[in-house]
Protein backbone atom coordinates (compact mmCIF):
# COMPACT_ATOMS: atom_id res chain seq x y z
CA UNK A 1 0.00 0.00 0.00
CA UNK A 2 1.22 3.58 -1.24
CA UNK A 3 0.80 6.58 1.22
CA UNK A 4 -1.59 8.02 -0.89
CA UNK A 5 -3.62 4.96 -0.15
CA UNK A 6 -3.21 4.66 3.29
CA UNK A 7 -4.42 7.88 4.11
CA UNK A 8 -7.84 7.03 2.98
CA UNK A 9 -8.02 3.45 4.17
CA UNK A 10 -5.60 3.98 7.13
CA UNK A 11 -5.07 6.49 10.57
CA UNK A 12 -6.18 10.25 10.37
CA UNK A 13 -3.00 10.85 11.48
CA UNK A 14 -0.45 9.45 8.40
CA UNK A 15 0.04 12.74 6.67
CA UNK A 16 1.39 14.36 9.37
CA UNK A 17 3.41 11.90 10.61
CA UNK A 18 4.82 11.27 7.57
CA UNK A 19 5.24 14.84 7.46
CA UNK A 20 7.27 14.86 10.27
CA UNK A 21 9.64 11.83 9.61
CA UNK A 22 10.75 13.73 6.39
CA UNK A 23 12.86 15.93 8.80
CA UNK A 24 15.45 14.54 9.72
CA UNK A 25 15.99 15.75 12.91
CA UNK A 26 19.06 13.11 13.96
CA UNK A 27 20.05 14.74 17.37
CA UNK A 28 23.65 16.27 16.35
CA UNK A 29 21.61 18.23 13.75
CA UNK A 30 18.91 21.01 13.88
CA UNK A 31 15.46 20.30 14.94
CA UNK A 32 14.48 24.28 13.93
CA UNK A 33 12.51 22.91 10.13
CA UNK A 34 10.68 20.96 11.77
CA UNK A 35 9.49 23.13 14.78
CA UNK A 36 8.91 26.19 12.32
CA UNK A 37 7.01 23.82 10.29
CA UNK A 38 4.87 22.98 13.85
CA UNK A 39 4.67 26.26 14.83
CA UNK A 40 3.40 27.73 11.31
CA UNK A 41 0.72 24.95 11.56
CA UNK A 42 -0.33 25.68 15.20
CA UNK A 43 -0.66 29.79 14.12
CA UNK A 44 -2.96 28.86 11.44
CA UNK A 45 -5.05 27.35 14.16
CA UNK A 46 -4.82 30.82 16.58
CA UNK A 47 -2.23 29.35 18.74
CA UNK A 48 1.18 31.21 19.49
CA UNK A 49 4.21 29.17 20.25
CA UNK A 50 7.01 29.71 22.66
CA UNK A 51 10.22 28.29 21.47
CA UNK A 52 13.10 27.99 23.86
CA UNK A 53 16.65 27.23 21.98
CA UNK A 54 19.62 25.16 23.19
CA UNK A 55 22.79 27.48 23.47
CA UNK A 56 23.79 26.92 20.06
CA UNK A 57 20.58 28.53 19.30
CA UNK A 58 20.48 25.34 16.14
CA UNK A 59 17.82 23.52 18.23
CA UNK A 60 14.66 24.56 19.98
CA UNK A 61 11.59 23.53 22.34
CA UNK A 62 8.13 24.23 21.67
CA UNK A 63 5.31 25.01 23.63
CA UNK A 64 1.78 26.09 22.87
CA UNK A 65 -1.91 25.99 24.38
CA UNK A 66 -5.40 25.33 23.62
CA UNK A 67 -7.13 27.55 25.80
CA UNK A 68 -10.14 25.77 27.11
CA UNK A 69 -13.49 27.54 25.60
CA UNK A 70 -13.66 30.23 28.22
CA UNK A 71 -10.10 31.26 27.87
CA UNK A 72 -8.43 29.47 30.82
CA UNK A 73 -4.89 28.76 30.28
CA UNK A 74 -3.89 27.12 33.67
CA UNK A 75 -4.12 23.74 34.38
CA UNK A 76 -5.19 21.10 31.89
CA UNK A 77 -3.27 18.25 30.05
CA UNK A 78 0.27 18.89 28.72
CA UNK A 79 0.95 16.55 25.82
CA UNK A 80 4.92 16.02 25.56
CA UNK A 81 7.08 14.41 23.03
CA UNK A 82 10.70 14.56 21.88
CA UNK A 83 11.35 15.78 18.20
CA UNK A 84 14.82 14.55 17.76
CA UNK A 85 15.75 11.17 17.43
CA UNK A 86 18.70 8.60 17.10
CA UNK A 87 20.90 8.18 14.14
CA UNK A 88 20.29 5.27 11.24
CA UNK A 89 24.44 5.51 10.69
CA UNK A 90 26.30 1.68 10.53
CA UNK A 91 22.23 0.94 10.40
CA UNK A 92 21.17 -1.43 7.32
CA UNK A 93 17.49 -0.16 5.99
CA UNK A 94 15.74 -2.05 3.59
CA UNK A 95 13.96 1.50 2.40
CA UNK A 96 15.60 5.42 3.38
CA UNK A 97 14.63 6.00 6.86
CA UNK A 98 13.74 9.59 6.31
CA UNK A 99 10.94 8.88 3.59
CA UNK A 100 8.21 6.84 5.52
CA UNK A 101 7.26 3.37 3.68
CA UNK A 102 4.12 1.08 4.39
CA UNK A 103 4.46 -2.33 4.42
CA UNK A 104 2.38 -5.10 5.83
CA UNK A 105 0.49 -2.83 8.08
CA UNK A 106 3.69 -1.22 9.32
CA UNK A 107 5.03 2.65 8.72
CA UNK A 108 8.52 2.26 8.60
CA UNK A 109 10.83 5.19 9.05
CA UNK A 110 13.20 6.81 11.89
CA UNK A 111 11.09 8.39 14.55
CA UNK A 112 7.69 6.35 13.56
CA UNK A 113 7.54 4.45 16.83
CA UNK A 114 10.18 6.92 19.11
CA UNK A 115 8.17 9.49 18.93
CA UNK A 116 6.67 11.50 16.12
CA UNK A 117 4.05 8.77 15.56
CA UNK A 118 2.53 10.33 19.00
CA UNK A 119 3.35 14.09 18.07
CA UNK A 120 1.49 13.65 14.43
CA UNK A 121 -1.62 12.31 16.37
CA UNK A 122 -1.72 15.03 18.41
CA UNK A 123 -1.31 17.80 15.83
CA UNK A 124 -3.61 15.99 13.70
CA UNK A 125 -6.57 16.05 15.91
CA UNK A 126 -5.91 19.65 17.15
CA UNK A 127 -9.50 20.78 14.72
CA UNK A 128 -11.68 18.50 17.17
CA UNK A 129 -9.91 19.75 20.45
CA UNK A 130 -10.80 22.96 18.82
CA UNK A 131 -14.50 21.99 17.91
CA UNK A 132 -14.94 19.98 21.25
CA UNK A 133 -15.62 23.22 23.78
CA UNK A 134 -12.87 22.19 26.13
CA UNK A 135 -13.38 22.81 29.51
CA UNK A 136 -9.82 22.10 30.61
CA UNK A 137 -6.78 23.77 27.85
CA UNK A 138 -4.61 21.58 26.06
CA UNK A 139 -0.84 22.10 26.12
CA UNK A 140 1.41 21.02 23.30
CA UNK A 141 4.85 20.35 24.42
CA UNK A 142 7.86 19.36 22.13
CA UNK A 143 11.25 19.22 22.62
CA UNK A 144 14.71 18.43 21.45
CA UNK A 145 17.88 16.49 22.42
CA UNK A 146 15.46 13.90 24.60
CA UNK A 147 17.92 11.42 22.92
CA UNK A 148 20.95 13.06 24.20
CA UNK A 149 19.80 12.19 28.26
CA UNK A 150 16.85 14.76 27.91
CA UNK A 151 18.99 17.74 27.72
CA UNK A 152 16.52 19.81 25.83
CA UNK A 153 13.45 19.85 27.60
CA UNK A 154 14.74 21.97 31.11
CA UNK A 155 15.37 25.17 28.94
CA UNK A 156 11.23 24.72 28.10
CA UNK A 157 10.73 23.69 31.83
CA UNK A 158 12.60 26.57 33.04
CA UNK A 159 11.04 28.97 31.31
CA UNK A 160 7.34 27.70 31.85
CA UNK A 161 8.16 28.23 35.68
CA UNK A 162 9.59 31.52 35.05
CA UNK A 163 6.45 31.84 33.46
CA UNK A 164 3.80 30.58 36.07
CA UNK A 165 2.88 28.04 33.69
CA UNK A 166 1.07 25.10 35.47
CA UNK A 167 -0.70 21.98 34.35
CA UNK A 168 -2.60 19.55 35.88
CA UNK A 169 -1.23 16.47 34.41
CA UNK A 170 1.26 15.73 31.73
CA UNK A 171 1.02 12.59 29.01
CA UNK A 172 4.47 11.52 27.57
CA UNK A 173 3.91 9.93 24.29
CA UNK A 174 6.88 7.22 24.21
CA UNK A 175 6.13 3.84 22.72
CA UNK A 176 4.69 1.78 25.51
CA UNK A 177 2.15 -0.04 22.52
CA UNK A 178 -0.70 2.18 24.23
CA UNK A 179 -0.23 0.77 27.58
CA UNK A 180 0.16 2.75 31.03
CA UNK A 181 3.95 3.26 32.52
CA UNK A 182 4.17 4.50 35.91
CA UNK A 183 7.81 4.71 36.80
CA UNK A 184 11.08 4.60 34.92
CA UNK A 185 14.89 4.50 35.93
CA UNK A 186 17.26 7.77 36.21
CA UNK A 187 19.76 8.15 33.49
CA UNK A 188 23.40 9.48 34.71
CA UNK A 189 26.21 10.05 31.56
CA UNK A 190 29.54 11.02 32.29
CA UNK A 191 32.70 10.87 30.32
CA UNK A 192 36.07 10.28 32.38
CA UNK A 193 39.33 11.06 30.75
CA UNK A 194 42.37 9.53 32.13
CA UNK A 195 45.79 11.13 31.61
CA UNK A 196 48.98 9.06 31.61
CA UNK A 197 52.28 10.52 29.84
CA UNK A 198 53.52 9.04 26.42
CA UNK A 199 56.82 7.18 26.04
CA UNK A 200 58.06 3.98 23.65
CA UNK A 201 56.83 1.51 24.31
CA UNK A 202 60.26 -0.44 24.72
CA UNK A 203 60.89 2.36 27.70
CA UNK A 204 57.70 1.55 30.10
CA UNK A 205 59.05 2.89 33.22
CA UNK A 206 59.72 6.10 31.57
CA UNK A 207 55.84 6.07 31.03
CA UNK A 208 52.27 6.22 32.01
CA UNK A 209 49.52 3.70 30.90
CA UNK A 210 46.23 5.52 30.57
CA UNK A 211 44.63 3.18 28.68
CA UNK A 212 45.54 0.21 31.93
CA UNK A 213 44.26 2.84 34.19
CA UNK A 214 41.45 3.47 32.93
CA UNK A 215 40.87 -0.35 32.27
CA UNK A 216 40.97 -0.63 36.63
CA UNK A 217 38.67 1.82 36.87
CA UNK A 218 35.99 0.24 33.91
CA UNK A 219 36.02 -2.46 36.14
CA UNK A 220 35.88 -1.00 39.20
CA UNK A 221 32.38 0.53 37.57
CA UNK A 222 31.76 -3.61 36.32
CA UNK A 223 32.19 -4.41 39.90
CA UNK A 224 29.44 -1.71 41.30
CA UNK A 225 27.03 -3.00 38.45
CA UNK A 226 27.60 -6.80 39.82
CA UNK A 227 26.54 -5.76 43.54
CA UNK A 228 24.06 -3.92 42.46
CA UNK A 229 22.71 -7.12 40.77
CA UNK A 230 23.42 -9.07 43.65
CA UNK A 231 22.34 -7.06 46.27
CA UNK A 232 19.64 -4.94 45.13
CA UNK A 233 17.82 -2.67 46.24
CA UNK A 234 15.34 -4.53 43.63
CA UNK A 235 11.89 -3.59 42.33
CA UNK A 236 10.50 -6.62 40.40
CA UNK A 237 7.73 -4.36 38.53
CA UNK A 238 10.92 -2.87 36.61
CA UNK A 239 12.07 -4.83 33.49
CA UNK A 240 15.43 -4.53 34.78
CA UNK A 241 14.89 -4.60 38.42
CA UNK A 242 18.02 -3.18 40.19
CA UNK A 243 19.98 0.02 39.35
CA UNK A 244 22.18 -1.08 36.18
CA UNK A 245 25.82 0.40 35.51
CA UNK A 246 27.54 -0.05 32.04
CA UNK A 247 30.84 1.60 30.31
CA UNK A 248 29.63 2.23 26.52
CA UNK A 249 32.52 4.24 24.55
CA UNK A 250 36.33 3.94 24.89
CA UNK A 251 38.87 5.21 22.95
CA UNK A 252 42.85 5.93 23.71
CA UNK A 253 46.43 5.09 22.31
CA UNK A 254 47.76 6.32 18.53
CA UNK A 255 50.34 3.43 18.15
CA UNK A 256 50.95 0.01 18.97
CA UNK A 257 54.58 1.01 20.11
CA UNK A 258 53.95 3.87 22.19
CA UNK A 259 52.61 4.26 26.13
CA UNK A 260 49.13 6.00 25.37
CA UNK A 261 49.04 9.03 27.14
CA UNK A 262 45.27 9.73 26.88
CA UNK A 263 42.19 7.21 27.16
CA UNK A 264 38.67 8.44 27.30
CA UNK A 265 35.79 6.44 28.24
CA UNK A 266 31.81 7.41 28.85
CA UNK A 267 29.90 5.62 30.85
CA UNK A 268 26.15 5.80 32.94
CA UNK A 269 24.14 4.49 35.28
CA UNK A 270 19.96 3.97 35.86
CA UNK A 271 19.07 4.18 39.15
CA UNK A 272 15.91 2.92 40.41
CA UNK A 273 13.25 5.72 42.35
CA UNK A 274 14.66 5.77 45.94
CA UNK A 275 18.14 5.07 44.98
CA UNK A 276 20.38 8.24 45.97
CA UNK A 277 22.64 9.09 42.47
CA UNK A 278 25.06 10.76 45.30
CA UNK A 279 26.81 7.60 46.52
CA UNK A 280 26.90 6.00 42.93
CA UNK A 281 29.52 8.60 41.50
CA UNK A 282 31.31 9.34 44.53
CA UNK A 283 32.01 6.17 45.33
CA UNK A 284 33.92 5.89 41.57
CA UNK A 285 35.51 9.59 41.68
CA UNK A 286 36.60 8.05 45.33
CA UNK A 287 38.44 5.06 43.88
CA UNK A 288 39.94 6.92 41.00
CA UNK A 289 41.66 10.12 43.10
CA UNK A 290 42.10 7.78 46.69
CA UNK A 291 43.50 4.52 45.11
CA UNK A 292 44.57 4.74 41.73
CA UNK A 293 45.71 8.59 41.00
CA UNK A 294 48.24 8.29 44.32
CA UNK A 295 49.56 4.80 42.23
CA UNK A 296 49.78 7.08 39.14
CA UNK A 297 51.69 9.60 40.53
CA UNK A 298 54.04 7.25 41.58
CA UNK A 299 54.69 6.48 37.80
CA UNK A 300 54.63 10.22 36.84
CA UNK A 301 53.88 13.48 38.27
CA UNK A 302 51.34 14.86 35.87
CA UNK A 303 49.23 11.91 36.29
CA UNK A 304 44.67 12.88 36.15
CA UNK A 305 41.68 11.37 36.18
CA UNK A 306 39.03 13.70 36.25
CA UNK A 307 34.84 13.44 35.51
CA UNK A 308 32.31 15.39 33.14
CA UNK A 309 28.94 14.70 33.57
CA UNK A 310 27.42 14.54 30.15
CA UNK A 311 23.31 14.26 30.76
CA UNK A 312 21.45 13.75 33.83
CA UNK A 313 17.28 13.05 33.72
CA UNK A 314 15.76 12.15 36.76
CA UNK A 315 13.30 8.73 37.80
CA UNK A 316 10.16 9.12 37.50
CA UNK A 317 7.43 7.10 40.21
CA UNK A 318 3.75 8.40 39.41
CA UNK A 319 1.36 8.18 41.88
CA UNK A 320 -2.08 6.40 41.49
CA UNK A 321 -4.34 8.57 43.02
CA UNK A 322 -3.23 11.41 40.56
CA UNK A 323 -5.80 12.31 38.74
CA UNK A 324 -3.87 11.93 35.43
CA UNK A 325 -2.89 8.37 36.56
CA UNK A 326 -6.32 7.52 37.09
CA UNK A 327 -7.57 8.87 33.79
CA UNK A 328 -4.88 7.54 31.58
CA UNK A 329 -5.53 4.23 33.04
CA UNK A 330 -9.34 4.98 33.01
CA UNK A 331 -9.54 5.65 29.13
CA UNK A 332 -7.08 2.93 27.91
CA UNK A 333 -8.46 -0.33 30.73
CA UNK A 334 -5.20 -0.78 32.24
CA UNK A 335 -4.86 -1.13 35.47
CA UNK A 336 -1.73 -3.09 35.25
CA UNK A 337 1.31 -2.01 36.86
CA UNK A 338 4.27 -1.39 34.88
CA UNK A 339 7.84 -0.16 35.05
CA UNK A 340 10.58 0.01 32.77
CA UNK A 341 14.44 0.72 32.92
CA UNK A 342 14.39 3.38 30.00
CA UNK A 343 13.80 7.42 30.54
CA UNK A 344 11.68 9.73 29.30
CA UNK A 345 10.88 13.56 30.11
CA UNK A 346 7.92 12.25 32.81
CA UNK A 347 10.45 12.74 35.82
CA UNK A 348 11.00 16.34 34.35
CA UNK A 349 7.44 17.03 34.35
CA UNK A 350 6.65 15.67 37.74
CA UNK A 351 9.59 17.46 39.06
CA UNK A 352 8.09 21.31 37.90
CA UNK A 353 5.30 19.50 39.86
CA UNK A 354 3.20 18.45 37.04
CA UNK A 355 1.97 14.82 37.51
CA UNK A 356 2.27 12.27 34.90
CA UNK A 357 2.06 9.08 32.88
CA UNK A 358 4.00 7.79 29.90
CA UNK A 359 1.57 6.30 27.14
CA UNK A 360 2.42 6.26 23.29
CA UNK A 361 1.65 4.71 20.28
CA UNK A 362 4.52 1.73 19.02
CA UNK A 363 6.91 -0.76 20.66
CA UNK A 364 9.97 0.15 22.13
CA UNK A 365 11.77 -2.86 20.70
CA UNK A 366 11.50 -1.45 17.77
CA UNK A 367 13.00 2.09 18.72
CA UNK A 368 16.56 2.91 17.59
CA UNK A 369 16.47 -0.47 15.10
CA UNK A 370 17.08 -0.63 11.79
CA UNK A 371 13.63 -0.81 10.12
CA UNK A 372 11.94 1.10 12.94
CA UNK A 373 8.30 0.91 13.06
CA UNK A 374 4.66 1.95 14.21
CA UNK A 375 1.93 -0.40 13.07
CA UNK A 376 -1.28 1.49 11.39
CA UNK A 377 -3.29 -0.58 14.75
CA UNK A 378 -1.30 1.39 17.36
CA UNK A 379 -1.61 5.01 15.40
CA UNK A 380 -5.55 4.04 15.18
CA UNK A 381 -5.42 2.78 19.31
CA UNK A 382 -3.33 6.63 19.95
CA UNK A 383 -6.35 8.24 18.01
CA UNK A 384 -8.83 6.49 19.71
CA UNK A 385 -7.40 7.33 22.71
CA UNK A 386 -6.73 11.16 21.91
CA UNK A 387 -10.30 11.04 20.66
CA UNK A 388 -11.34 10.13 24.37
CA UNK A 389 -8.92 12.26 26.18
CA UNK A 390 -10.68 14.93 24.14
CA UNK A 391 -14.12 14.20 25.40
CA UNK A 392 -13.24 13.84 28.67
CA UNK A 393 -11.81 17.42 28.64
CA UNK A 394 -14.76 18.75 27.25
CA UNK A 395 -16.50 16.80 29.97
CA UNK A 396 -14.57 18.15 32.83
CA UNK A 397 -16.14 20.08 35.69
């Protein structure tokens, strides 16, 4: 089935999604075309946008509200999603992942599933929040560099508080295939560089191994993820039920006959709700300056280790007599409880003191894939569901 055909026989919402997935808004590049493009569209419709822009001023956050039909700003639903999203490079696509293709009752493309499959449905259905006579506003919340450890969305939250902006409950649109998450796991990046002093590598007392430091201390971070695993705290409702450490990039040396001097390494952790972050890194920083720097030194003077933190989000535990809880969970049957070791922007939300849920539209085994997906049944399940979120704002006392 051709696009053309599929937005007659398939989801309201295809032409704008598609829309959307033509940007590609890979998170090292601009997001700005496709937030002008959102912003133009929301203006025909009588609604300003604020953007807020990263420092580079290449990449910006939108927000933008309904007003419910007697003007009222405050309070009401905020409907968040990222606009940015992971790169398809090393990736093997069996169609280009920036021009949306449907097959077997799939929309392939980057972003269908993670998240502009939820973001089209909203925008699409923005004429019947209009026509509905809400009596709660809608908010319309988008940001960038989610992908990067939600980096983006605090220069939005910061400047609704500046703002007074206040909502009574938040929806974050991830792919949870339309069903109700309640908590998820901090994320914690950091990049440690560790700086040893060059020499031949026939001559190894005259140097300073970075890369074998840096190895000791990799594992010292292995060895906090393993008692973790074994100890707990645990939380069997999580996928992953125990605060998870990992080292993901390394990189250090120029030849095979020469002491590296440098080695760089990035690594993170996901803490469960209730686990203090605190400890986690000081007990690493605490190993690297108190037992191996002083044995560095001892090899040469200029010896460092030090620590950048690259992204930190925070957990995010919903409560279930939140009203938002209770009406997410009201309009899509699920009562289940369910918690899962990947982040979102909810725990940014519900830290400004907005409540909130995660619910979306796709899978998220099929986010960051090759061949990334939404099937045509979850878009029509997020309508459905938008449909009712609609009425029940209209509804609202």
């Amino acid at each position: 089935m051709n696009l053309s055909e599929a937005y007659t026989a398939g989801p309201l919402s295809l032409p704008w999604i598609e829309r959307l997935i033509r940007f590609d808004t890979t998170s090292f590049q601009s997001n700005l075309g496709l937030i002008e493009t959102v912003r133009d569209y929301l203006q025909t419709h009588g609604l300003s946008s604020t953007l807020t822009y990263d420092p580079s001023g290449k990449k910006a956050n939108l927000f933008a509200t309904l007003p419910a039909a007697d003007g009222t700003t405050q309070g009401g639903i905020v409907l968040s999603g990222h606009t940015d999203v992971v790169p398809v490079k090393g990736q093997t696509w069996d169609s280009d992942p920036f021009s949306p293709e449907i097959r077997d009752g799939k929309l392939f493309g980057r972003g269908t599933c993670d998240m502009k499959g939820f973001i089209g449905v909203a925008l699409t259905l923005l004429p019947e929040m209009k026509a509905a006579k809400l009596k709660q506003p809608v908010h319309f919340a988008f940001s960038c560099d989610e992908e990067l450890g939600c980096v983006g969305a605090p220069y939005m939250l910061a400047d609704l508080k500046a703002r007074g902006i206040t909502a009574s409950g938040c929806i974050v649109g991830e792919p949870t295939d339309m069903r109700v998450i309640v908590a998820h796991k901090g994320i914690n990046a950091y990049r440690c560089r560790v700086h040893g002093h060059a020499a031949h590598s026939s001559l190894t007392p005259q140097g300073l191994n970075a890369i074998e430091y840096a190895a000791r201390l990799i594992c010292f971070i292995r060895d906090q993820a393993d008692q973790f695993r074994a100890d707990g705290p645990f939380d069997e409702a999580f996928d992953v039920p125990f605060t998870t450490l990992q080292t993901s990039i390394i990189s250090g040396g120029n030849a095979i006959n020469t002491i590296p001097a440098n080695c760089e390494f990035s690594f993170e952790y996901r803490n469960l709700p209730g686990v203090d972050t605190g400890p986690i890194i000081a007990r690493i920083k605490d190993y690297a300056a108190n037992t191996l720097l002083p044995r560095m030194k001892k090899e040469h003077a200029n010896a460092n280790i030090d620590f950048e933190l690259l992204a930190s989000a925070p957990t995010f535990d919903a409560s279930e007599q939140a009203a938002i809880t209770q009406l997410v969970r009201a309009l899509t049957h699920d009562q289940a409880i369910r918690k899962v070791a990947y982040g979102t922007e909810a725990g940014l939300f519900q830290a400004l003191g907005i409540p909130s849920v995660v619910c979306g539209p796709g899978s998220i085994e099929q986010a960051h894939k090759a061949n990334e997906y939404v099937t045509l049944e979850q878009l029509s399940q997020c309508e459905s569901f938008m449909r009712k979120l609609i009425q029940s704002l209209a509804q609202a006392s």
